[in-house]
Protein backbone atom coordinates (compact mmCIF):
# COMPACT_ATOMS: atom_id res chain seq x y z
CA UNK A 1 189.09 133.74 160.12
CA UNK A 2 189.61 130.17 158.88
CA UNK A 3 186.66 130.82 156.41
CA UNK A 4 188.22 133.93 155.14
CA UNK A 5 191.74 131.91 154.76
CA UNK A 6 193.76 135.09 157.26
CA UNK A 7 195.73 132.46 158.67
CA UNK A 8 198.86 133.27 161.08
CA UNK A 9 201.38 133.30 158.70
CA UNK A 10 199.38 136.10 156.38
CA UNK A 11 198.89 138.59 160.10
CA UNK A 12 202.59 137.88 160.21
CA UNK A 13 203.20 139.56 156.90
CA UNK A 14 200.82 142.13 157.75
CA UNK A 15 202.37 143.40 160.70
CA UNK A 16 206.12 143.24 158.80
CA UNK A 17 204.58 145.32 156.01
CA UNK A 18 202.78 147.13 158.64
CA UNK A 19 205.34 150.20 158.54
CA UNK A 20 205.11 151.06 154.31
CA UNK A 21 201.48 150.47 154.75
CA UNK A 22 200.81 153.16 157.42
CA UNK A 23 201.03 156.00 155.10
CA UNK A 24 198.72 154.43 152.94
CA UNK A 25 196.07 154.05 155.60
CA UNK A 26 196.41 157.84 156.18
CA UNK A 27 196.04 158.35 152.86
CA UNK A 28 192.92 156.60 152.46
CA UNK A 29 191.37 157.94 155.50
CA UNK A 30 191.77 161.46 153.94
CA UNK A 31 190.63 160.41 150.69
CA UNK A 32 187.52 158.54 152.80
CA UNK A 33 186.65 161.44 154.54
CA UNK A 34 187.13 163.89 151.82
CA UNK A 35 184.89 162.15 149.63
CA UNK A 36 182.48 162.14 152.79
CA UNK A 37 182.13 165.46 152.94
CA UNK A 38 182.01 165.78 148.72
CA UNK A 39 179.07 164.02 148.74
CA UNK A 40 175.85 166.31 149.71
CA UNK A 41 173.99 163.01 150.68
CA UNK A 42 176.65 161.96 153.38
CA UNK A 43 177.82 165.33 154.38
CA UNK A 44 174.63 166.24 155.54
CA UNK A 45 174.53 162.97 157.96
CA UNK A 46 177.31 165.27 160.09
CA UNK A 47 175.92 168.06 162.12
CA UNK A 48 178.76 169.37 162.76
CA UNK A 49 182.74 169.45 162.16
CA UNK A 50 183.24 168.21 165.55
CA UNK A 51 181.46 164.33 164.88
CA UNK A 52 183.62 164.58 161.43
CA UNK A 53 187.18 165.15 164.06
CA UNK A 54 185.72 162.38 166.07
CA UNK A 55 184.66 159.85 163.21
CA UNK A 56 188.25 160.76 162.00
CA UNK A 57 189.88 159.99 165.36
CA UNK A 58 187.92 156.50 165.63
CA UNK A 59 188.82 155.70 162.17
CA UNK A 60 192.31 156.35 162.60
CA UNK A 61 192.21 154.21 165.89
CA UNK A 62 190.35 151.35 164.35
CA UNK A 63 192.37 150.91 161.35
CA UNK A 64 195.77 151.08 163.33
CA UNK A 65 194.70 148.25 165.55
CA UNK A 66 193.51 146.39 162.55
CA UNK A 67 196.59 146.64 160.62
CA UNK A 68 198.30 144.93 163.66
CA UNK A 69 195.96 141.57 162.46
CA UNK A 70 195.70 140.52 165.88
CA UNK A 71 191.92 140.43 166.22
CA UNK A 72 191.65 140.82 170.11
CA UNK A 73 190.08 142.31 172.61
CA UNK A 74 191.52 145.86 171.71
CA UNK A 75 190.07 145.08 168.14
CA UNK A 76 186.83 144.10 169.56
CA UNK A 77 186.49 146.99 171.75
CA UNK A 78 188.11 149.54 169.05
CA UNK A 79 185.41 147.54 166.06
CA UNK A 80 182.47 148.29 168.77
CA UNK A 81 183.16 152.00 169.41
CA UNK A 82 183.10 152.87 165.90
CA UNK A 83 180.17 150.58 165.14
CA UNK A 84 178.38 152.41 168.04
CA UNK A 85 179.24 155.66 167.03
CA UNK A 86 178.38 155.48 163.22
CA UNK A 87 174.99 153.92 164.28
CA UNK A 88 174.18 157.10 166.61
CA UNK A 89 175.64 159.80 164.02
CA UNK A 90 172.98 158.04 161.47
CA UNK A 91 175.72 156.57 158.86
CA UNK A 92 174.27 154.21 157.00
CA UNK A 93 176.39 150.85 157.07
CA UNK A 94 176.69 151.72 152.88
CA UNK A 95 179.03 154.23 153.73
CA UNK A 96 181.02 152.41 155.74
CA UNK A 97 181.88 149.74 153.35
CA UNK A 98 182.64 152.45 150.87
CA UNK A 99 185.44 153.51 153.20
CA UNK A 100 186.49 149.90 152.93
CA UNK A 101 186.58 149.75 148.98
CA UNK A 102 188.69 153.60 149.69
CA UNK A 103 190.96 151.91 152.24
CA UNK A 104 191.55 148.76 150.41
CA UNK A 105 192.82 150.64 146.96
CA UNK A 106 194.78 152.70 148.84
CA UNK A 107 196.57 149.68 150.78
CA UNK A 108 196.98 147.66 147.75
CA UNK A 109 197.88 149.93 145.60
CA UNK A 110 200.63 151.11 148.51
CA UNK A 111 201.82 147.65 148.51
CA UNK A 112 202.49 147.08 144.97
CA UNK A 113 204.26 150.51 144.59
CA UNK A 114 206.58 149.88 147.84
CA UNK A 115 207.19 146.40 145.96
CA UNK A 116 207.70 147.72 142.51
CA UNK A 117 210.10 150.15 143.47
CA UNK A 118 212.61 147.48 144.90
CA UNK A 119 215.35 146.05 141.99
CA UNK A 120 214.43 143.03 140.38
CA UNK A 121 216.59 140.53 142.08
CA UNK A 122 217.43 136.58 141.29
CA UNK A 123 214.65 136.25 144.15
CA UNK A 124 212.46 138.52 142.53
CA UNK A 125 209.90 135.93 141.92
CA UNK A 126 209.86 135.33 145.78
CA UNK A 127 209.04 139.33 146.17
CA UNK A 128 206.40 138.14 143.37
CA UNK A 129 204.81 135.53 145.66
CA UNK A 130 205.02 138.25 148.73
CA UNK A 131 203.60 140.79 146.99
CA UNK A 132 200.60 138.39 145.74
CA UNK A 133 200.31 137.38 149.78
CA UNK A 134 200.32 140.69 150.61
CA UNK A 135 197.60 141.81 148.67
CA UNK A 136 195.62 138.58 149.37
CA UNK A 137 196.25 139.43 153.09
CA UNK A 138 195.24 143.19 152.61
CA UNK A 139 191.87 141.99 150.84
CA UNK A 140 191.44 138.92 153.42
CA UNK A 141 191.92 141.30 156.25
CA UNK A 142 189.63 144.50 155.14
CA UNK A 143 187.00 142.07 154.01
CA UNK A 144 187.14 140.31 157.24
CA UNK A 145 186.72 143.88 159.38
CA UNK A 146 184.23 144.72 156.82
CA UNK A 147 181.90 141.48 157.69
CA UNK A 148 182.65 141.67 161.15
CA UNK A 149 181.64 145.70 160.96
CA UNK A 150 178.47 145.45 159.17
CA UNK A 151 177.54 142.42 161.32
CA UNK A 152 177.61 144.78 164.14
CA UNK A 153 175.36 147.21 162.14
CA UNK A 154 173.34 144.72 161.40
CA UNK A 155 173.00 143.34 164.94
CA UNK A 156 172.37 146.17 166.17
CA UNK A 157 169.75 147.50 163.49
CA UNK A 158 168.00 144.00 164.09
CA UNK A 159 167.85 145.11 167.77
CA UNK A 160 166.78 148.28 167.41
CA UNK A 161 163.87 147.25 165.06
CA UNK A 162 163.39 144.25 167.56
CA UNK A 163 163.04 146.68 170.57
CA UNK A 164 161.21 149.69 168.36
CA UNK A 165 158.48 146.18 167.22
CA UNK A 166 158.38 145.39 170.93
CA UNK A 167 157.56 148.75 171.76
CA UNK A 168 155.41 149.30 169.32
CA UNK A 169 153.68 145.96 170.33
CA UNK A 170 153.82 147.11 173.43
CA UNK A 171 152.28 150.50 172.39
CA UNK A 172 149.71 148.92 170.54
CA UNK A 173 148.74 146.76 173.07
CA UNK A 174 148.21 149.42 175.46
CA UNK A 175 145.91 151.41 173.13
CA UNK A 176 144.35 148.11 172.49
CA UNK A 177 143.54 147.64 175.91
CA UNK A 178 142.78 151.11 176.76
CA UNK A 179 140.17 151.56 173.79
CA UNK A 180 139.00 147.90 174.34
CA UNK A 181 138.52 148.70 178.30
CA UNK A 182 136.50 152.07 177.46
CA UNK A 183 134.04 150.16 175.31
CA UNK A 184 134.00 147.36 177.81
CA UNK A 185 132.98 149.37 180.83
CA UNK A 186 130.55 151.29 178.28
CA UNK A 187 128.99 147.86 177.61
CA UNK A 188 128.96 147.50 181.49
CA UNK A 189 127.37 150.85 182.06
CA UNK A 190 124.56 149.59 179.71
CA UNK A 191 125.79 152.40 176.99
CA UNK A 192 125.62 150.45 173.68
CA UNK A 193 126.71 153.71 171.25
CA UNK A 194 130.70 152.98 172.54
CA UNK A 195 132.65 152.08 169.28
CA UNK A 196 135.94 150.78 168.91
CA UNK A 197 137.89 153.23 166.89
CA UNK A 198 138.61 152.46 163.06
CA UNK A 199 142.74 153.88 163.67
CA UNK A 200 143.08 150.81 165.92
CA UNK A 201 146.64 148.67 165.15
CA UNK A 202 146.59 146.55 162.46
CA UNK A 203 147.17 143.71 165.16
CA UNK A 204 143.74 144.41 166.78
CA UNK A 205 141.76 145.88 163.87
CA UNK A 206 139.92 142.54 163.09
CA UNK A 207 139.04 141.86 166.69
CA UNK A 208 138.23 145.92 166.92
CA UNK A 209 135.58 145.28 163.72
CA UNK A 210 134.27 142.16 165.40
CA UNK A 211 133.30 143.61 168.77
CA UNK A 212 131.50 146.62 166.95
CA UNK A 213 129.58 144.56 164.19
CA UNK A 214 128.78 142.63 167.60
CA UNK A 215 127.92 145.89 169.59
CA UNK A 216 126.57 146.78 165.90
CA UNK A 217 123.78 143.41 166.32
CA UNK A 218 123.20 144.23 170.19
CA UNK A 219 122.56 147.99 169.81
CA UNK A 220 119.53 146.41 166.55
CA UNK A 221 118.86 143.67 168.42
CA UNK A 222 117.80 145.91 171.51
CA UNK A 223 115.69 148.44 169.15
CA UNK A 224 114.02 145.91 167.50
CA UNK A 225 113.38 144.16 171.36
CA UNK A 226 112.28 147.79 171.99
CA UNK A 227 109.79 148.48 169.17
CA UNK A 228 108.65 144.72 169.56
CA UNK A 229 107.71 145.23 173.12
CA UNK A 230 105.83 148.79 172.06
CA UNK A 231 103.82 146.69 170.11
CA UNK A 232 103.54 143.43 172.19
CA UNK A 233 102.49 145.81 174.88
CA UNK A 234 99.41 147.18 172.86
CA UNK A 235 98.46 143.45 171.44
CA UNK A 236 98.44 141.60 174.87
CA UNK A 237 96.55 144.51 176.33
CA UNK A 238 93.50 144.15 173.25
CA UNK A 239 94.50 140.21 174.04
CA UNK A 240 93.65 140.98 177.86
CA UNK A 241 90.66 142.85 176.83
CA UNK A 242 89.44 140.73 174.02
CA UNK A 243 89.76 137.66 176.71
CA UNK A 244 87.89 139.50 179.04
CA UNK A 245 85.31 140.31 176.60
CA UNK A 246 85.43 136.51 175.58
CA UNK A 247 84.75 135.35 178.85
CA UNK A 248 81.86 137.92 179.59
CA UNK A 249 80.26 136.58 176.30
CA UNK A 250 80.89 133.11 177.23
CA UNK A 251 79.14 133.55 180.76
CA UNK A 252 76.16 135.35 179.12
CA UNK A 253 76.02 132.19 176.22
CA UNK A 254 76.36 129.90 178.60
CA UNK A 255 73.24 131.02 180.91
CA UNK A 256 71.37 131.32 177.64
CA UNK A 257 72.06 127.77 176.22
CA UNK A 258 70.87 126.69 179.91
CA UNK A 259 67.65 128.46 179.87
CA UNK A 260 67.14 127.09 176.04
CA UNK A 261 68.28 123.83 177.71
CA UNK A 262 65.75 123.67 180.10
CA UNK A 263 62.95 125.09 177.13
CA UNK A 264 63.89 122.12 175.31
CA UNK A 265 63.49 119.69 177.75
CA UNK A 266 60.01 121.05 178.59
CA UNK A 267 59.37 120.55 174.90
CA UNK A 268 60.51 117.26 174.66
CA UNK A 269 58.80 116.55 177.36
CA UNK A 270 55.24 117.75 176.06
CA UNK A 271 56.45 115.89 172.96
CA UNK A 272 56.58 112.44 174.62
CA UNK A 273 53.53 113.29 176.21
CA UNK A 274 51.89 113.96 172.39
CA UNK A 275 53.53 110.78 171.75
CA UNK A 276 51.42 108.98 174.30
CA UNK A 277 48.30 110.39 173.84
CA UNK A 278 48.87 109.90 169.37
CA UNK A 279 49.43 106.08 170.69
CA UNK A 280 46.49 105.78 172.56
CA UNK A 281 44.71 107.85 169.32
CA UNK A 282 46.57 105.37 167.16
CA UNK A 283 44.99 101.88 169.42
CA UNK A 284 41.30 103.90 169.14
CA UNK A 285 41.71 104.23 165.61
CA UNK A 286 42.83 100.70 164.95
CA UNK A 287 39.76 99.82 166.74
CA UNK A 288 37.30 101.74 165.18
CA UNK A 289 39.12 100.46 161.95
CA UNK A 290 38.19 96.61 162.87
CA UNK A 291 34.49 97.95 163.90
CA UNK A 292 33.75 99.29 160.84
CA UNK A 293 35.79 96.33 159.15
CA UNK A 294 33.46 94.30 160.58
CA UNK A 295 30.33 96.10 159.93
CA UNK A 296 31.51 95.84 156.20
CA UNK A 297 31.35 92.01 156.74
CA UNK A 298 27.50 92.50 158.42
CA UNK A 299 26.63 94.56 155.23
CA UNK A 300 28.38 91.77 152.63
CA UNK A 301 25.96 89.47 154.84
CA UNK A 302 22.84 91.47 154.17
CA UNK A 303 23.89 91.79 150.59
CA UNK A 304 23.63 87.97 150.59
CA UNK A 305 20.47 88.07 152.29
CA UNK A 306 19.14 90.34 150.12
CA UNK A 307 20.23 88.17 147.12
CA UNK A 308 18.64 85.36 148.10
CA UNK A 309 15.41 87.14 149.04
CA UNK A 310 15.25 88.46 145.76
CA UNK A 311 16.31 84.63 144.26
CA UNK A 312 13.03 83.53 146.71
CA UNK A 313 10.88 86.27 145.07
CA UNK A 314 12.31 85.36 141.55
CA UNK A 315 11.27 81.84 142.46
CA UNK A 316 7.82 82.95 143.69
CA UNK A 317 7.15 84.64 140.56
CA UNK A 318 7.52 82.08 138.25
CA UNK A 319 5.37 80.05 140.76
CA UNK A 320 2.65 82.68 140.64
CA UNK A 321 3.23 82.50 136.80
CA UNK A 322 2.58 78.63 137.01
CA UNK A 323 -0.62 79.62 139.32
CA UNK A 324 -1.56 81.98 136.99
CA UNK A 325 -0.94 79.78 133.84
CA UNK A 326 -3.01 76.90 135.98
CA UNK A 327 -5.99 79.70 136.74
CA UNK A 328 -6.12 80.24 133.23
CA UNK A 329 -6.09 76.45 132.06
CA UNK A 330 -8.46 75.46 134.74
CA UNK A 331 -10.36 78.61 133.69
CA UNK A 332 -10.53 77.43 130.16
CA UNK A 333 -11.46 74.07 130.98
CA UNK A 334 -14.07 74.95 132.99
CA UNK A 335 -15.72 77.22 130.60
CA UNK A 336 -15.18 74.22 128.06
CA UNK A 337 -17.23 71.85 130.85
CA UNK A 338 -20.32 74.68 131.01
CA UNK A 339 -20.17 74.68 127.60
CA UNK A 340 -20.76 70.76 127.38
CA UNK A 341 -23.06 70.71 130.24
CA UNK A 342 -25.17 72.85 128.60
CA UNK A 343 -25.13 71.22 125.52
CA UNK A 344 -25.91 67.89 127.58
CA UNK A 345 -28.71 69.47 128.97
CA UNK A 346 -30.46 68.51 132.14
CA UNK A 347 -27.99 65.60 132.48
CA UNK A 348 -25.21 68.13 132.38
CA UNK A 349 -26.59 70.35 134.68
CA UNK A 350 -24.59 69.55 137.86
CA UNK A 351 -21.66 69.13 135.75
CA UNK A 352 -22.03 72.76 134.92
CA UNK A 353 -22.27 73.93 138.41
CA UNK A 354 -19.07 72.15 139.26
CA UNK A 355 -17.73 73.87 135.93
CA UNK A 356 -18.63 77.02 137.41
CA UNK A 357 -17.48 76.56 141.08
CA UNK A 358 -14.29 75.65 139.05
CA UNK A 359 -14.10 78.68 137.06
CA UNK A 360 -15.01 80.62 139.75
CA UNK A 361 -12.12 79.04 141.90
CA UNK A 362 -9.68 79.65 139.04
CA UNK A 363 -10.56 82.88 138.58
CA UNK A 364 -10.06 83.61 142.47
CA UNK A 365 -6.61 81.93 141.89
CA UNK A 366 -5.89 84.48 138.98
CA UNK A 367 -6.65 87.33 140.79
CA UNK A 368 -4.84 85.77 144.07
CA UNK A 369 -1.90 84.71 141.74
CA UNK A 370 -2.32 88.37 140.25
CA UNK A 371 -2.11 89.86 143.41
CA UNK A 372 0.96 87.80 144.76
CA UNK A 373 2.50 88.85 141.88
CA UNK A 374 1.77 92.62 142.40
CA UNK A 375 3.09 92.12 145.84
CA UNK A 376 6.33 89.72 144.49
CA UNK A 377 6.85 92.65 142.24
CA UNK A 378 6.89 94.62 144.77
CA UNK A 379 8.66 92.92 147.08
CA UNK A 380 11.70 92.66 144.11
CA UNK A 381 11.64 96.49 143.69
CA UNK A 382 12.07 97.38 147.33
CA UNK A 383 14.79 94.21 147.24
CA UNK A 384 16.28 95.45 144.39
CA UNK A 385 16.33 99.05 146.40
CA UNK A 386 17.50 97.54 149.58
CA UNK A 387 20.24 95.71 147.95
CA UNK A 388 21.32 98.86 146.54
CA UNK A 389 20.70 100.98 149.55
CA UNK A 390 23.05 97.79 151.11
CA UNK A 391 25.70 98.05 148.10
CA UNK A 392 25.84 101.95 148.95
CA UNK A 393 25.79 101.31 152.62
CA UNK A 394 28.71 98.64 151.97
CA UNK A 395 30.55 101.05 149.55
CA UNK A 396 30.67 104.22 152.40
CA UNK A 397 31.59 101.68 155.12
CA UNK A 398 34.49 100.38 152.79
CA UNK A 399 35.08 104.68 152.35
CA UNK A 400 35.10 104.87 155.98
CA UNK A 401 37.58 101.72 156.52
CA UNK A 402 39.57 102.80 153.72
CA UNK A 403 39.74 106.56 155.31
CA UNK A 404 40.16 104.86 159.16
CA UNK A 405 43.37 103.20 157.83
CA UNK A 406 44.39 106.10 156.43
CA UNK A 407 43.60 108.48 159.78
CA UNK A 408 45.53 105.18 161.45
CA UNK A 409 48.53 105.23 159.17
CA UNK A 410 48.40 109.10 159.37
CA UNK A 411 48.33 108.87 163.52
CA UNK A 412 50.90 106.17 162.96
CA UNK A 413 53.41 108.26 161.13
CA UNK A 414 52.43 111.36 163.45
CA UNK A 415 53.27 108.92 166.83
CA UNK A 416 56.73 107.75 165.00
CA UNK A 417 57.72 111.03 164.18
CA UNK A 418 56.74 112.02 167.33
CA UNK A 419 58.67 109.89 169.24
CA UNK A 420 61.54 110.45 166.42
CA UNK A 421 61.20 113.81 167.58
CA UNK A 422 61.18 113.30 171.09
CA UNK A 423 64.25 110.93 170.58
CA UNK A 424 66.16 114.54 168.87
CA UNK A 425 64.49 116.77 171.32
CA UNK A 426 66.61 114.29 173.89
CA UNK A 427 69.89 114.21 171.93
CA UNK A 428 69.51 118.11 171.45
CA UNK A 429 68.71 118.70 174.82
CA UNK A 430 71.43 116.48 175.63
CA UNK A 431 74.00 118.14 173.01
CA UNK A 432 72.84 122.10 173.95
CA UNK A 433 73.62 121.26 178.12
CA UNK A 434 77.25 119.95 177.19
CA UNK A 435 77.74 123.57 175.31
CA UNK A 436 76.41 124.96 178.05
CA UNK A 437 78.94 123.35 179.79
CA UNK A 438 81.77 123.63 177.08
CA UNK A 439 80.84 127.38 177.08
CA UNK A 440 81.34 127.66 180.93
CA UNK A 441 84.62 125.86 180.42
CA UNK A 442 85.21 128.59 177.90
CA UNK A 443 84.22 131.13 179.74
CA UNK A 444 87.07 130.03 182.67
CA UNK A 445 89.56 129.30 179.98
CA UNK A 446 89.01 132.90 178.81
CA UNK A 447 89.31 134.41 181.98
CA UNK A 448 92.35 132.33 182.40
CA UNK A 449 93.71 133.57 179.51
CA UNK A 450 92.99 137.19 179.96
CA UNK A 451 95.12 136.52 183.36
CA UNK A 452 98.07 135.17 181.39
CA UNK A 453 98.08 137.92 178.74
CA UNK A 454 98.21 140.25 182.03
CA UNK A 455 100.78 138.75 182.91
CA UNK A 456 102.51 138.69 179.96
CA UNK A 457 101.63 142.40 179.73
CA UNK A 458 103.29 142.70 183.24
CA UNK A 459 106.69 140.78 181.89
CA UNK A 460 106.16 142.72 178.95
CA UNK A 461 106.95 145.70 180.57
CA UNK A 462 109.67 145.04 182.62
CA UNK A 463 111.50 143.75 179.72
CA UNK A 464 110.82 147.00 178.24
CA UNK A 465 111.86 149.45 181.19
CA UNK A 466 115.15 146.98 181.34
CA UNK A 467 115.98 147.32 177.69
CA UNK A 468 115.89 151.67 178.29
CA UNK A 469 118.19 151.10 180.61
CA UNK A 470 120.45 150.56 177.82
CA UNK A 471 121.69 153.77 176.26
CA UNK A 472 121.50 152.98 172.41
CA UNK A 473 122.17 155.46 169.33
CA UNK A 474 118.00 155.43 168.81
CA UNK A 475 116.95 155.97 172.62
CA UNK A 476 115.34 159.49 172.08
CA UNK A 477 113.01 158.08 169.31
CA UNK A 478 111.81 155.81 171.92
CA UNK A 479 111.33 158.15 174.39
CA UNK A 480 109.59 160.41 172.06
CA UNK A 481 107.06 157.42 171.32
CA UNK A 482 106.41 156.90 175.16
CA UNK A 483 105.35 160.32 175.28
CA UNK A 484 103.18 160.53 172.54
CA UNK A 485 99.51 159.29 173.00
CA UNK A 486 98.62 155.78 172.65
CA UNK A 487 98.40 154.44 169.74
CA UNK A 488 95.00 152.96 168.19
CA UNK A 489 94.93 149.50 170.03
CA UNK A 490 94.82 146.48 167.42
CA UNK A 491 90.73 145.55 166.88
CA UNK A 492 90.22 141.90 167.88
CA UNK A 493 86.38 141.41 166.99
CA UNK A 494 83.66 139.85 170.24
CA UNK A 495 81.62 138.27 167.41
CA UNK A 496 82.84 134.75 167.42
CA UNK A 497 81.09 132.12 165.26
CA UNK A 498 81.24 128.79 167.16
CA UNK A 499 84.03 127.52 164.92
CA UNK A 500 86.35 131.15 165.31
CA UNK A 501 85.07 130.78 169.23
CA UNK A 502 86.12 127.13 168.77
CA UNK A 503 90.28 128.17 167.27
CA UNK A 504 90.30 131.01 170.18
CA UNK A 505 89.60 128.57 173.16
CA UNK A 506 91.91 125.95 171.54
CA UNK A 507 94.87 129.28 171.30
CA UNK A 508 93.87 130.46 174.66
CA UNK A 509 94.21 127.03 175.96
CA UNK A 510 97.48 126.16 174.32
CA UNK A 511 98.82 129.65 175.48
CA UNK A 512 97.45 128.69 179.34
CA UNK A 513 99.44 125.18 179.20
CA UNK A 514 102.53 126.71 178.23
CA UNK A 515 102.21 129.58 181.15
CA UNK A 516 101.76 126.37 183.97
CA UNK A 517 103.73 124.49 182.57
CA UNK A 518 101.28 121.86 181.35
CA UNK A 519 102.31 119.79 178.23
């Protein structure tokens, strides 16, 4: 009221002017109401002429307790009614303020006609001033009624959409939990094909696409666990057999290595024996090397021998030569003595027989000397012979030392490669029993691992018959694919090269660790 400025003097000069204005109201109700039912848009709120009599009646009501300006409870209860009553009959709050701006031309313009028609008086500007008051008061008051009427529209609408938005919450909530609880206890019945629907309340759409792009993963996540396992199932079982195929190899490897291992040590055995007995060859050979060494010496000593014998005999001959030289000068001399004797006659007759003794002698000494020399001759051929014979026999013997050292160095190099040998034969031996033994160890490792891949095969399974106990969109393709024949198992070759045996025991083990536990 004080905002409006419809202070107690202006409801006084309401309710004096109340009387002239009465027929004024009625006139604008009927004008209101008339135009009401002109109007195709408003008529056809009424549904009948009976809510027309009775939005009439409240009208009528209303406005005669509002003329009064009082504002009280009557007003209150007279301004709820007809707030309450326009609401239900569906008139919008528009048309109530347009009965307002009907009312409020028909009061003013009442009140300046009832003041107009009055004689202009000295105190006619004081009718001025009431007239402008009255007016004000009309315009304070309907505005007023008007506020307070629409806020009741207002308040009310704001409830009504409040309680229809609760309701609807409430609604939406209880499809929200309905549809939400279905897939839920789908989910707990293992039946991954429930979908939230896509008409689900704006309010719960986003969590509504969340849960199904989750259900959406699951329901893949579960196939692809399902086709996985299909083919898990087929690898561990060629894993199981391959192991078990490993460790049968292994076995049979490992008794062959042994029985190699044991031919080898035989081997090296006889070897070191060789080695031995090429020693003992090697000692006889040495031997007989220094033997013959030294009968190379005994020859070079014969050679020397022989040298000087023929040096002796070189010696002799030039004595025989002096001999023979002496044979013939004692020969000549004593042919020179005859030859005096006889020229000295009688006298020289003893002389001659000396001079022929002497000639005689010296021709003994020729042929003596001749003969030695023969023999010297002789003598230096077969020396000259020997010494070759002893230059040949000293040659071979140096042939036969030369081809002892080499037999010696030969037996030499045989007894260090021998025991070279011998020394592998011992390191191979040694290296071919620890793959026997690495190849036993294999061989358990294997078997060992064809255990864990049953196992695995086992676990395999049950993950399998647990993941068709969910009901997914795909189940029947699975089903159709357990009933179909195996498929073609995955070929792991048997043939293992050491190094491809080596990676496999190495996998095998690593898988084994993980299965106890070992790190």
């Amino acid at each position: 009221m004080a905002f409006a400025g419809l202070d107690g003097d202006l409801r006084d000069l309401l309710r004096r002017c109340r009387p002239q204005l009465e027929p004024h109201l009625k006139a604008g109700l009927r004008d209101y109401f008339h135009r009401l039912q002109s109007v195709p848009e408003a008529a056809g709120i009424f549904e009948s002429e009976q809510q027309i009599e009775r939005l009439h009646d409240l009208q009528a009501s209303h406005w005669s307790v509002l003329s009064d300006a009082r504002f009280d409870a009557l007003y209150a209860e007279r301004v709820k009614l007809l707030s309450d009553t326009e609401s239900r009959m569906g008139l919008d709050p528009r048309w109530h303020l347009a009965g307002h701006s009907v009312m409020l031309e028909h009061l003013i313009t009442g009140a300046v006609a009832g003041m107009s028609s009055r004689s202009i008086l000295p105190a006619s500007r004081k009718r001025e001033q009431e007239l402008n008051d009255l007016v004000s008061a009309i315009v304070r008051l309907v505005m007023v009624d008007a506020e307070i009427a629409v806020s009741l529209r207002f308040n009310e609408l704001r409830l009504k959409h409040q309680r229809a938005l609760t309701e609807q919450r409430q609604a939406d909530q209880a499809q929200a939990v309905e549809t939400f609880l279905s897939v839920v206890s789908a989910l707990a019945d293992r039946d991954l094909t429930a979908k939230v629907p896509d008409d689900m309340p704006d309010a719960y759409r986003e969590l509504g696409d969340i849960l199904n792009s989750a259900i959406g993963d699951l329901r893949t996540t579960f196939e692809t666990v399902g086709e996985t396992g299909i083919q898990a199932d087929m690898l561990t079982d060629a894993l199981s057999e391959s192991a078990r195929t490993f460790a049968r190899t292994s076995e049979n490897q490992s008794a062959r290595l042994q029985k190699s291992g044991e031919t080898l040590s035989s081997i090296a055995a006889g070897v070191r024996q060789s080695a031995v007995g090429t020693a003992a060859a090697e000692k006889a050979t040495a031997a007989t090397r220094r033997s013959a060494e030294d009968s190379g010496k005994v020859v070079g000593q014969a050679i020397s021998a022989m040298a000087d014998i023929e040096a002796s005999a070189e010696k002799i001959g030039q004595i025989i030569g002096t001999i023979d030289e002496i044979a013939f000068q004692t020969n000549l001399l004593a042919l020179n003595a005859g030859i005096e004797a006889a020229r000295a006659g009688d006298s020289g007759r003893g002389f001659a027989v000396v001079a022929q003794e002497v000639r005689a002698l010296a021709q003994r000494s020729a042929e003596a000397a001749r003969e030695i020399k023969t023999l010297v001759n002789g003598t230096k051929t077969q020396v000259d012979a020997g010494v070759e014979m002893v230059h040949r026999t000293q040659g071979a013997i140096d042939g036969i030392v030369q081809q002892v050292s080499a037999i010696n160095d030969t037996i030499a190099g045989i007894a260090r490669d021998t025991g070279v040998q011998a020394e592998g034969l011992d390191v191979v031996t040694a290296h071919v029993s620890d793959l026997s033994q690495e190849v036993a160890s294999n061989a358990v490792l294997a078997r060992r691992s064809g255990e864990g891949a049953d196992e695995l095969q086992t676990v395999i399974l049950e993950l399998g018959r647990t993941v068709r106990e969910f009901r997914i969109a795909r189940q029947g393709r699975y089903d159709d694919d357990r009933s179909r024949p195996a498929a073609r198992r995955p070929e792991i070759a048997t043939d293992i090269s050491p190094r491809a045996a080596a990676e496999r025991i190495g996998s095998s083990e690593t898988f084994y660790s993980k299965r106890q536990g070992i790190s």
